[in-house]
Protein backbone atom coordinates (compact mmCIF):
# COMPACT_ATOMS: atom_id res chain seq x y z
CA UNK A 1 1.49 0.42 8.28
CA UNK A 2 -1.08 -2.10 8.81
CA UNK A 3 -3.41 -3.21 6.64
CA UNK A 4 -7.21 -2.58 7.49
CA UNK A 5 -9.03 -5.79 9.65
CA UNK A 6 -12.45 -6.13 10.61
CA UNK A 7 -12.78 -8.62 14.00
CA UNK A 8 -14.63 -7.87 17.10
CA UNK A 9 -12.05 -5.14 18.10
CA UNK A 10 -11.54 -3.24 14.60
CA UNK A 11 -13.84 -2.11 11.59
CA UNK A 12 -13.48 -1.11 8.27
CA UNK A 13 -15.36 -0.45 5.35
CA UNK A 14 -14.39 0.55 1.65
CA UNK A 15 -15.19 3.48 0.73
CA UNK A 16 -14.56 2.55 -3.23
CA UNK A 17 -17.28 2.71 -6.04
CA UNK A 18 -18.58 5.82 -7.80
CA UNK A 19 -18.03 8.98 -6.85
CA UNK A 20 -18.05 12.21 -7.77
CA UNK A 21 -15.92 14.37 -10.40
CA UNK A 22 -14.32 17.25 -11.96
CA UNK A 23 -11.27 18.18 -13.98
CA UNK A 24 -9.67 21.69 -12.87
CA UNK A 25 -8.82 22.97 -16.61
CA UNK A 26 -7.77 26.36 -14.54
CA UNK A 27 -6.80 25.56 -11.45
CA UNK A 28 -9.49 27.89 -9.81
CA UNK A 29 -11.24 24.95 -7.64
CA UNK A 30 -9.61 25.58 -4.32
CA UNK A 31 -10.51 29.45 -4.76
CA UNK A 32 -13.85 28.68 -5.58
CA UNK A 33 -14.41 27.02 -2.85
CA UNK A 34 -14.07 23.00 -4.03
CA UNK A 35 -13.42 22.16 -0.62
CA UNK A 36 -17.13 21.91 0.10
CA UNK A 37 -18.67 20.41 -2.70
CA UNK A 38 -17.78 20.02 -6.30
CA UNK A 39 -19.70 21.94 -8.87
CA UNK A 40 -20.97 20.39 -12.08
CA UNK A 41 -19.53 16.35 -11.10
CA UNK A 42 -19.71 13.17 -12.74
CA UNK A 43 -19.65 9.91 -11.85
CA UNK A 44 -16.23 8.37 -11.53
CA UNK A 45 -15.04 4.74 -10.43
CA UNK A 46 -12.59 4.29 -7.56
CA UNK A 47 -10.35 3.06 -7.61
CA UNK A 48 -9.06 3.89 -11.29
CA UNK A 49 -7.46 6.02 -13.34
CA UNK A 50 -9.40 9.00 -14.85
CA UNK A 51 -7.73 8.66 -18.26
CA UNK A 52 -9.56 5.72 -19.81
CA UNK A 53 -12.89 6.59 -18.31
CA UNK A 54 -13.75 9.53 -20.38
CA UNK A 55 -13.16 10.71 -24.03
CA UNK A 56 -11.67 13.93 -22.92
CA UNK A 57 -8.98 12.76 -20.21
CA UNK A 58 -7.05 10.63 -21.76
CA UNK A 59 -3.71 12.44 -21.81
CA UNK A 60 -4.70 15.04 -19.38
CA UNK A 61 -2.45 14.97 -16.33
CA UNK A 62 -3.22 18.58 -14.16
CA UNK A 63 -5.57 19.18 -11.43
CA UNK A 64 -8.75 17.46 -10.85
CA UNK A 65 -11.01 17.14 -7.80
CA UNK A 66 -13.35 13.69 -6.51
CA UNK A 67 -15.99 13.86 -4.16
CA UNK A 68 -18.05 11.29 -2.27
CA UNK A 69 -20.61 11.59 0.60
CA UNK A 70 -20.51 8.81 3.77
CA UNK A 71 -22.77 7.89 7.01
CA UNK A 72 -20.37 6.82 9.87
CA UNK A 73 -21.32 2.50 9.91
CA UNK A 74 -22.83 0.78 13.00
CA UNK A 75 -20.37 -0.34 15.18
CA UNK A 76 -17.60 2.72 14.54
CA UNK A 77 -17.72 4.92 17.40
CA UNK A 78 -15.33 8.47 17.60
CA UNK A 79 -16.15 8.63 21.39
CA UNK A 80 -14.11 5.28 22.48
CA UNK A 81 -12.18 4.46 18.79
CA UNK A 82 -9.70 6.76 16.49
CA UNK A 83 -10.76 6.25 13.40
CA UNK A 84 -8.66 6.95 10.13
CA UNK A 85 -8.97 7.71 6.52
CA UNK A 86 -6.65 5.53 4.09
CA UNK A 87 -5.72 5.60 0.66
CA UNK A 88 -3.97 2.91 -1.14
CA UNK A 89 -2.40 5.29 -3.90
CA UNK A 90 -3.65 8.35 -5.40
CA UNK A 91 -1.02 9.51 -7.86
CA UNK A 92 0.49 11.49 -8.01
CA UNK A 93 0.40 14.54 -5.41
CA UNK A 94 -3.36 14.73 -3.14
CA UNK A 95 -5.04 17.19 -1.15
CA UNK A 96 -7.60 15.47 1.37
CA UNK A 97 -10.62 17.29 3.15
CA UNK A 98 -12.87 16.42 4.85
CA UNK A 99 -16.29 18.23 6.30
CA UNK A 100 -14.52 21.00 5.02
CA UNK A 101 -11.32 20.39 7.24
CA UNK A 102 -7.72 20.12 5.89
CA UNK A 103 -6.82 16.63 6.82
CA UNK A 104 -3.66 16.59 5.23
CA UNK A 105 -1.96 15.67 1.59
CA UNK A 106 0.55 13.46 0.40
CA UNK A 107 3.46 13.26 -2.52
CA UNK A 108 3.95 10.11 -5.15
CA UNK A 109 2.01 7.64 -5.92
CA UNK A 110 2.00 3.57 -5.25
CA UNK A 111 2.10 3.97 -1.48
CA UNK A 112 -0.70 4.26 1.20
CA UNK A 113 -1.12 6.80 3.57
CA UNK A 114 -3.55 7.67 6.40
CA UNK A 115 -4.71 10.32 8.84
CA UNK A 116 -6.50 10.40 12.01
CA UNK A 117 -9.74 11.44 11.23
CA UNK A 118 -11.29 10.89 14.84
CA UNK A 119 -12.46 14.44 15.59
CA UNK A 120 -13.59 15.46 11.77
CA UNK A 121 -16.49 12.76 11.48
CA UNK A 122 -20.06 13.56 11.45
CA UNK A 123 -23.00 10.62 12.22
CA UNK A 124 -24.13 11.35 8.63
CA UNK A 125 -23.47 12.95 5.73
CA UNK A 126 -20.02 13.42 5.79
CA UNK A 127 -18.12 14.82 2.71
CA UNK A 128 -14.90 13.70 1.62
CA UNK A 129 -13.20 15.57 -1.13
CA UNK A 130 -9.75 14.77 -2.82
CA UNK A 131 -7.36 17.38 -4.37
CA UNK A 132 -5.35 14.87 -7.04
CA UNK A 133 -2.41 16.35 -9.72
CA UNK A 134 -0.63 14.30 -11.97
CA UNK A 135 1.95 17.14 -13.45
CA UNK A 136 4.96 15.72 -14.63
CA UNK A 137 7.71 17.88 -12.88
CA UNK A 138 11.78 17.33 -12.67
CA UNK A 139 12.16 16.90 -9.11
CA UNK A 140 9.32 14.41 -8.74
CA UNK A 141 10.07 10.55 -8.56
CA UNK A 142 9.83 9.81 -11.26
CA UNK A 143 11.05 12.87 -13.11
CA UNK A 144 9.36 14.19 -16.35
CA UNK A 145 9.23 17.65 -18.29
CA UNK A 146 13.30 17.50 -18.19
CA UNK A 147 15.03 20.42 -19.03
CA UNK A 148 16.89 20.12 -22.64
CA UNK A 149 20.55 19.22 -22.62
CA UNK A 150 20.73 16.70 -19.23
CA UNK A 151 21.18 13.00 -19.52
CA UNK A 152 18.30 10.69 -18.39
CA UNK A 153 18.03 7.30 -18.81
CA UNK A 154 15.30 7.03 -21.49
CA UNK A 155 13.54 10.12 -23.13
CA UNK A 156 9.49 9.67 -24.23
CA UNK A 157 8.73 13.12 -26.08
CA UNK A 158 4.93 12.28 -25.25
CA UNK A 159 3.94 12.66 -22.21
CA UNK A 160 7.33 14.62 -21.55
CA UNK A 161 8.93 11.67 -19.42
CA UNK A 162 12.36 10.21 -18.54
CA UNK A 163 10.36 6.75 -17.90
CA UNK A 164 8.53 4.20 -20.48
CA UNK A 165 5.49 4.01 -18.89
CA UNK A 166 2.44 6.03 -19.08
CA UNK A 167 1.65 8.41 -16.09
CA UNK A 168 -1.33 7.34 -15.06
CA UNK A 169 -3.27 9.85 -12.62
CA UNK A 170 -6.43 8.91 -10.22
CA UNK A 171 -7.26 7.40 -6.84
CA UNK A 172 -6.09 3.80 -7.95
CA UNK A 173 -6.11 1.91 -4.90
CA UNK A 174 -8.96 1.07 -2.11
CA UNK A 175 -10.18 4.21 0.06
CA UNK A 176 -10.68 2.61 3.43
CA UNK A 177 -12.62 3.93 6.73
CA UNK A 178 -11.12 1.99 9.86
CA UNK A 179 -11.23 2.11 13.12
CA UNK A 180 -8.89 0.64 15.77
CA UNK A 181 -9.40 0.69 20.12
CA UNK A 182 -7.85 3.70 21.44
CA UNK A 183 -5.19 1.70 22.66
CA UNK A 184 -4.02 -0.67 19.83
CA UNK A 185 -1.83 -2.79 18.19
CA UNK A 186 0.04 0.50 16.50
CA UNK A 187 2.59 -1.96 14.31
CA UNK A 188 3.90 -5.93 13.70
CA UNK A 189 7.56 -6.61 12.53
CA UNK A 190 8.24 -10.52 11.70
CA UNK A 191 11.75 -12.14 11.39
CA UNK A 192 12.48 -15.52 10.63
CA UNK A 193 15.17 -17.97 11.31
CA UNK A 194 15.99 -21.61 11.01
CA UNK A 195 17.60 -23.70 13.70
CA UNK A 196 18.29 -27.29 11.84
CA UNK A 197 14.69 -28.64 11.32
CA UNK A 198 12.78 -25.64 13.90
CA UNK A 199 11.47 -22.43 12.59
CA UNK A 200 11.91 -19.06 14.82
CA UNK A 201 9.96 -16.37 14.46
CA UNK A 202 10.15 -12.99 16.10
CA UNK A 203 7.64 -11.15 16.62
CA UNK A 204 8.03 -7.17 17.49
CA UNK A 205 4.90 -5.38 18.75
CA UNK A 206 4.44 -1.62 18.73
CA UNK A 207 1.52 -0.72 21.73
CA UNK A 208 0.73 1.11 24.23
CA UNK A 209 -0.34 -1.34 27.25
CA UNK A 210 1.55 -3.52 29.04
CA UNK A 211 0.82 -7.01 27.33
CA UNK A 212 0.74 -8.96 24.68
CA UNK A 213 -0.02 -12.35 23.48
CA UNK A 214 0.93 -13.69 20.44
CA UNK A 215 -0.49 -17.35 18.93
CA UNK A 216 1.02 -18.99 15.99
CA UNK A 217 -1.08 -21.80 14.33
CA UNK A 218 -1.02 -23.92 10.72
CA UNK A 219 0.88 -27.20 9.57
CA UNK A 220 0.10 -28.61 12.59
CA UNK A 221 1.75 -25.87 15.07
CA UNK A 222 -0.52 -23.95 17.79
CA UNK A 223 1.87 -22.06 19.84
CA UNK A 224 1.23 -19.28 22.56
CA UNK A 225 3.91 -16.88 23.73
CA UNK A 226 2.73 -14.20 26.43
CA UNK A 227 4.94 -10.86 27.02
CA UNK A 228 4.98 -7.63 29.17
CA UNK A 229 7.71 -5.93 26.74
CA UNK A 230 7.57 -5.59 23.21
CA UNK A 231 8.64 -9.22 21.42
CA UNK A 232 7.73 -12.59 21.48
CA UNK A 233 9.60 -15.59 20.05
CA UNK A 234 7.96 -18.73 18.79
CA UNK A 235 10.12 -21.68 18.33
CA UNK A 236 7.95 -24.26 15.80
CA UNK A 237 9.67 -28.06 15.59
CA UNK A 238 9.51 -29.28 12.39
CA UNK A 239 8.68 -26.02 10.89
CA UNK A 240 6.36 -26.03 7.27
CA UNK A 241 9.18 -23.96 5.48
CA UNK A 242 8.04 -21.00 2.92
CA UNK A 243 9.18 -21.47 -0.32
CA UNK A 244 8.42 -21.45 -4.12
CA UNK A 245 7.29 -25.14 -4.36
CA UNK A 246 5.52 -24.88 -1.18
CA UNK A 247 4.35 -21.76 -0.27
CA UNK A 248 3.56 -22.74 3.24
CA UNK A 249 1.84 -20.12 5.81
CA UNK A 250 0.81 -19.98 9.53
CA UNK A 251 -1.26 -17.86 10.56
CA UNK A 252 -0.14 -15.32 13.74
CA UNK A 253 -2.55 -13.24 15.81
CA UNK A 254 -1.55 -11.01 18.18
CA UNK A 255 -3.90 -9.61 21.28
CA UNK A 256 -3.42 -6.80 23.76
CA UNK A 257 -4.42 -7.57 27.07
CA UNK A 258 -5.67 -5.16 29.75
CA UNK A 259 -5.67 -8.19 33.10
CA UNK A 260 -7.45 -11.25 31.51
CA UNK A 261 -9.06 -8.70 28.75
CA UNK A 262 -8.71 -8.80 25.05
CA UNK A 263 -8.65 -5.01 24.36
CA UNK A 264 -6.85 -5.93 20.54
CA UNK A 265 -6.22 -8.03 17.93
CA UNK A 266 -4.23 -8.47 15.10
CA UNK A 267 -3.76 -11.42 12.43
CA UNK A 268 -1.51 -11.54 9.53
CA UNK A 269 -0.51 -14.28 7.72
CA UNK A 270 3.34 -15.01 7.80
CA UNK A 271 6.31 -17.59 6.12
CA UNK A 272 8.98 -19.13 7.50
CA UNK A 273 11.64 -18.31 5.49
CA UNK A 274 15.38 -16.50 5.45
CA UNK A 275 16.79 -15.02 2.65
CA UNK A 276 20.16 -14.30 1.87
CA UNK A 277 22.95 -13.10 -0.73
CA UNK A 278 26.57 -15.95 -1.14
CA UNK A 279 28.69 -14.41 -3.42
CA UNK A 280 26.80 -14.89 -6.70
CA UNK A 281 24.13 -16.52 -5.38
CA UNK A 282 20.84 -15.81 -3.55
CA UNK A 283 19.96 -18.34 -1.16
CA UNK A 284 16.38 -19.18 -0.14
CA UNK A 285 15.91 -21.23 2.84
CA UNK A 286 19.81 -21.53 2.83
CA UNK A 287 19.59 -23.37 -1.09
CA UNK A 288 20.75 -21.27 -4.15
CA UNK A 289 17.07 -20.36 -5.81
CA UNK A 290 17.51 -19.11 -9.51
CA UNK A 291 15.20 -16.80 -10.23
CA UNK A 292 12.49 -17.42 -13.56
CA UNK A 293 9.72 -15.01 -14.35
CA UNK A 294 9.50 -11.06 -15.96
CA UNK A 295 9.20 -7.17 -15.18
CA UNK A 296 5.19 -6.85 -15.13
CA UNK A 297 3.22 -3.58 -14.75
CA UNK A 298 -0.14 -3.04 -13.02
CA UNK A 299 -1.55 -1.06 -16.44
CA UNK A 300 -4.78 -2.68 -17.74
CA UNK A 301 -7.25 -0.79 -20.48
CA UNK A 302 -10.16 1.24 -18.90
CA UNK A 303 -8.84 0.74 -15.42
CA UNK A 304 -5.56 2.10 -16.22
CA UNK A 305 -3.32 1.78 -13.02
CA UNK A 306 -6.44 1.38 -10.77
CA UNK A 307 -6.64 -2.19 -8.87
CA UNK A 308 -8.04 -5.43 -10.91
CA UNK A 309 -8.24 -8.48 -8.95
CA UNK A 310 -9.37 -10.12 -11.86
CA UNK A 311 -6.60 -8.88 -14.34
CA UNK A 312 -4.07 -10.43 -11.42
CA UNK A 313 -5.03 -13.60 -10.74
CA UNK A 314 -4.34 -13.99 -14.48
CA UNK A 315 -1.22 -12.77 -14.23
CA UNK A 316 -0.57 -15.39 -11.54
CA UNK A 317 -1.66 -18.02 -12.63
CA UNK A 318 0.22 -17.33 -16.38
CA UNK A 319 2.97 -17.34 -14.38
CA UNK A 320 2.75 -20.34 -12.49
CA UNK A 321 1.80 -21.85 -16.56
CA UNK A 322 5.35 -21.03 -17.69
CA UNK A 323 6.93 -22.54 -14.53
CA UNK A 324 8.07 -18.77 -13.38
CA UNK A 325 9.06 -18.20 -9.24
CA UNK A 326 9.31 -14.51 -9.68
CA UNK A 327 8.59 -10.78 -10.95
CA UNK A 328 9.96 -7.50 -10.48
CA UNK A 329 7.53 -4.53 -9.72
CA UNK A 330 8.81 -2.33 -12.55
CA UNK A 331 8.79 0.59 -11.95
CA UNK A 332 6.59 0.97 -8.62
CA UNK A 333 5.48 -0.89 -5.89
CA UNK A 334 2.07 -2.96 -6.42
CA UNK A 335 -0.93 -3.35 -4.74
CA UNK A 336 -0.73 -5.07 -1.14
CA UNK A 337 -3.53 -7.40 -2.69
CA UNK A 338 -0.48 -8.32 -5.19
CA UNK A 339 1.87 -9.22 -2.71
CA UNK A 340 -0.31 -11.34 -0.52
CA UNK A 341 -0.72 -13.12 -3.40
CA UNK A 342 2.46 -13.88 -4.22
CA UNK A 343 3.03 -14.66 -0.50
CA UNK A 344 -0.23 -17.53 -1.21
CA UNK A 345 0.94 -19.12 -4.43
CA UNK A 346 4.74 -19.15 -4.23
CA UNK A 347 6.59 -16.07 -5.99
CA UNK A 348 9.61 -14.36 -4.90
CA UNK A 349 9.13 -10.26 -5.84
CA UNK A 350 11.89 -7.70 -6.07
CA UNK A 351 10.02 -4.93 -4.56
CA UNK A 352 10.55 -1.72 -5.84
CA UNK A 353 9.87 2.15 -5.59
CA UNK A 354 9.12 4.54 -8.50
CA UNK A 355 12.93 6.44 -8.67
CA UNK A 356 12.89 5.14 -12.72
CA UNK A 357 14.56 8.32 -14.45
CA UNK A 358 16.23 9.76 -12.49
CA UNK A 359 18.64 12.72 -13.50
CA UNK A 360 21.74 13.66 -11.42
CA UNK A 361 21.41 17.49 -12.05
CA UNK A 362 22.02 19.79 -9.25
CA UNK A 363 18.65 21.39 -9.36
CA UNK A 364 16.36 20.00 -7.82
CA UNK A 365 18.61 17.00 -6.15
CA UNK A 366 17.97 17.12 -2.63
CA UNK A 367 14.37 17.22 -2.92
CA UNK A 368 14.60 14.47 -5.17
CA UNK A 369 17.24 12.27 -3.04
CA UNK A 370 14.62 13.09 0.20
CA UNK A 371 11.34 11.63 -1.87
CA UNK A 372 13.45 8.68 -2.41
CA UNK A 373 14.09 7.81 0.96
CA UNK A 374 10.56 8.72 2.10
CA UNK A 375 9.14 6.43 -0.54
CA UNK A 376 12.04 3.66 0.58
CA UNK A 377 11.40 4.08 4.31
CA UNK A 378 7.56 4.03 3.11
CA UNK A 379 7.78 0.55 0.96
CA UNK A 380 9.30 -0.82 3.88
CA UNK A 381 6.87 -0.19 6.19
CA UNK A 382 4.10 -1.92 4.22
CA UNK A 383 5.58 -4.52 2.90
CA UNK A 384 8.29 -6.02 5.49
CA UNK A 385 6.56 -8.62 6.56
């Protein structure tokens, strides 16, 4: 899943700030009609948890409902564009409307997702209105409200959880309007070798035209590869290597052509790097790295799980103060703003889902074993490159 650009083929806007709000104490909003406009709101931030922003939410985790209101920007166009609507993380289980239409929902939090919006928008005044429930149930990922008598790793009587951390609920990450060309750059895998002193780097394209250009510049390098499939290769001499001491990065654009026509483009920044496991060792750039640094969480007071740039780049550079390479997302995966930092300033992350928890009981398993892989296959997507 790509992230959101703005460039003279693609827009996007944030859709973040204050919006509208409403706990469901009685689950009666859908019935009542929520879907069109929330009675009795107050103002909210997104993104950010809802349990530090008011005196009666703190450890409330059921159903509550968000509303904001949107004109369709200059330059975003549903007659020649699809246009989506894309959520960071809302955790932990959302319903999405919009204009009144079903767009869709999604299970666990941490993870984007998106929907194709295209036929749904209005010129102005559209209304966008978000389902979110935070219940702690035994066949989520993670697990909470256990039944008595099985085994789980840890056991926290309050909130009912088999996991030490506290369930924040909310829309915590950037709500994003985009819109891409009809035909577009759909998805970009990069793999990287070294040859000796030369960097490789593949380049696989999803799309639906026939061609593609890819450039690679930085350190030096400004390399142009042209294809009718699906892959280019770049071979760059002397190749800048990524690693902890110098977190080099090129930067790679990739354009669809229609004939001589730009109808596309994509850039993402990308290191040239391999990674691999010898025996006891883990070997970066083919040199055993040792790995210094700590388990972090995203929490912060008032914002709860919600995004802080600010609260980060502390976090960064207190790590780079005590000479650390390297964190481990426990228990979730982080912000993509967290791990294109750590791609800028030279940290190695072990990435990982939220299956914390987890109970082997029979109930409930294969439910549980098929949100794992979803959220796997889903963490891989966003953050393979």
């Amino acid at each position: 899943m790509l992230y959101p650009q703005s460039n003279p083929f693609r827009q996007s806007i944030d859709l973040s700030g204050i919006w509208d709000f409403c706990f469901d104490l009685d689950h009666v909003g859908e019935k009542s009609n929520w879907v069109n406009g929330v009675p009795g709101a107050r103002p909210i931030a997104v993104p950010a948890s809802w349990n530090d922003q008011f005196a009666n939410g703190r450890d409330y985790l059921g159903w509550a409902w968000y509303q904001t209101r949107f004109d369709l920007p200059v330059g975003f166009d549903a007659t020649q564009q699809k246009i989506f609507l894309r959520f960071g993380s809302v955790n932990y289980f959302a319903e999405v409307w919009l204009n009144g239409a079903r767009v869709g929902a999604h299970e666990g939090g941490h993870l984007p997702f998106e929907f194709d919006v295209t036929s749904l928008l209005k010129t102005e005044n559209n209304l966008l209105v978000v389902h979110v429930e935070g219940e702690l149930k035994f066949d989520r990922v993670p697990p909470g409200n256990i039944a008595p008598g099985l085994t789980v790793a840890k056991e926290v009587k309050f909130p009912s959880a088999s996991f030490d951390f506290f369930p924040f609920c909310g829309i915590h990450r950037p709500v994003m309007l985009y819109a891409t060309p009809r035909d577009a750059i759909q998805d970009v895998t990069v793999t990287t070798d070294i040859v000796g002193t030369t960097g490789r780097v593949r380049v696989q394209i999803e799309h639906g035209v026939a061609t593609a250009r890819g450039t690679l510049k930085g350190h030096g390098a400004n390399l142009v590869a042209e294809t009718k499939l699906n892959a280019v290769t770049f071979d760059v001499p002397n190749a800048a290597l990524w690693s902890c001491e110098s977190p080099n990065l090129y930067d790679l654009t990739i354009e669809l052509m229609n004939g001589a026509q730009v109808i596309d483009r994509y850039t993402l920044s990308i290191g040239i790097r391999t990674i691999q496991v010898a025996g006891d060792q883990l070997l970066l750039n083919g040199k055993p790295v040792y790995l210094k640094g700590f388990g972090r969480h995203e929490d912060f007071p008032i914002n709860g799980r919600g995004i802080n740039s600010a609260v980060n780049i502390k976090d960064y550079s207190l790590l780079k103060w005590i000479n650390a390479n390297s964190f481990r997302t426990s228990h979730y995966p982080y912000a993509e703003q967290q791990m294109d930092l750590a791609d800028r300033l030279g940290f190695l992350v072990i990435d990982e889902t939220p299956a914390v928890g987890l109970y082997f009981a029979e109930e409930g398993l294969a439910r549980t074993l098929e949100v794992c892989r979803q959220m796997t296959r889903d963490l891989i997507a966003r953050d393979k490159n």
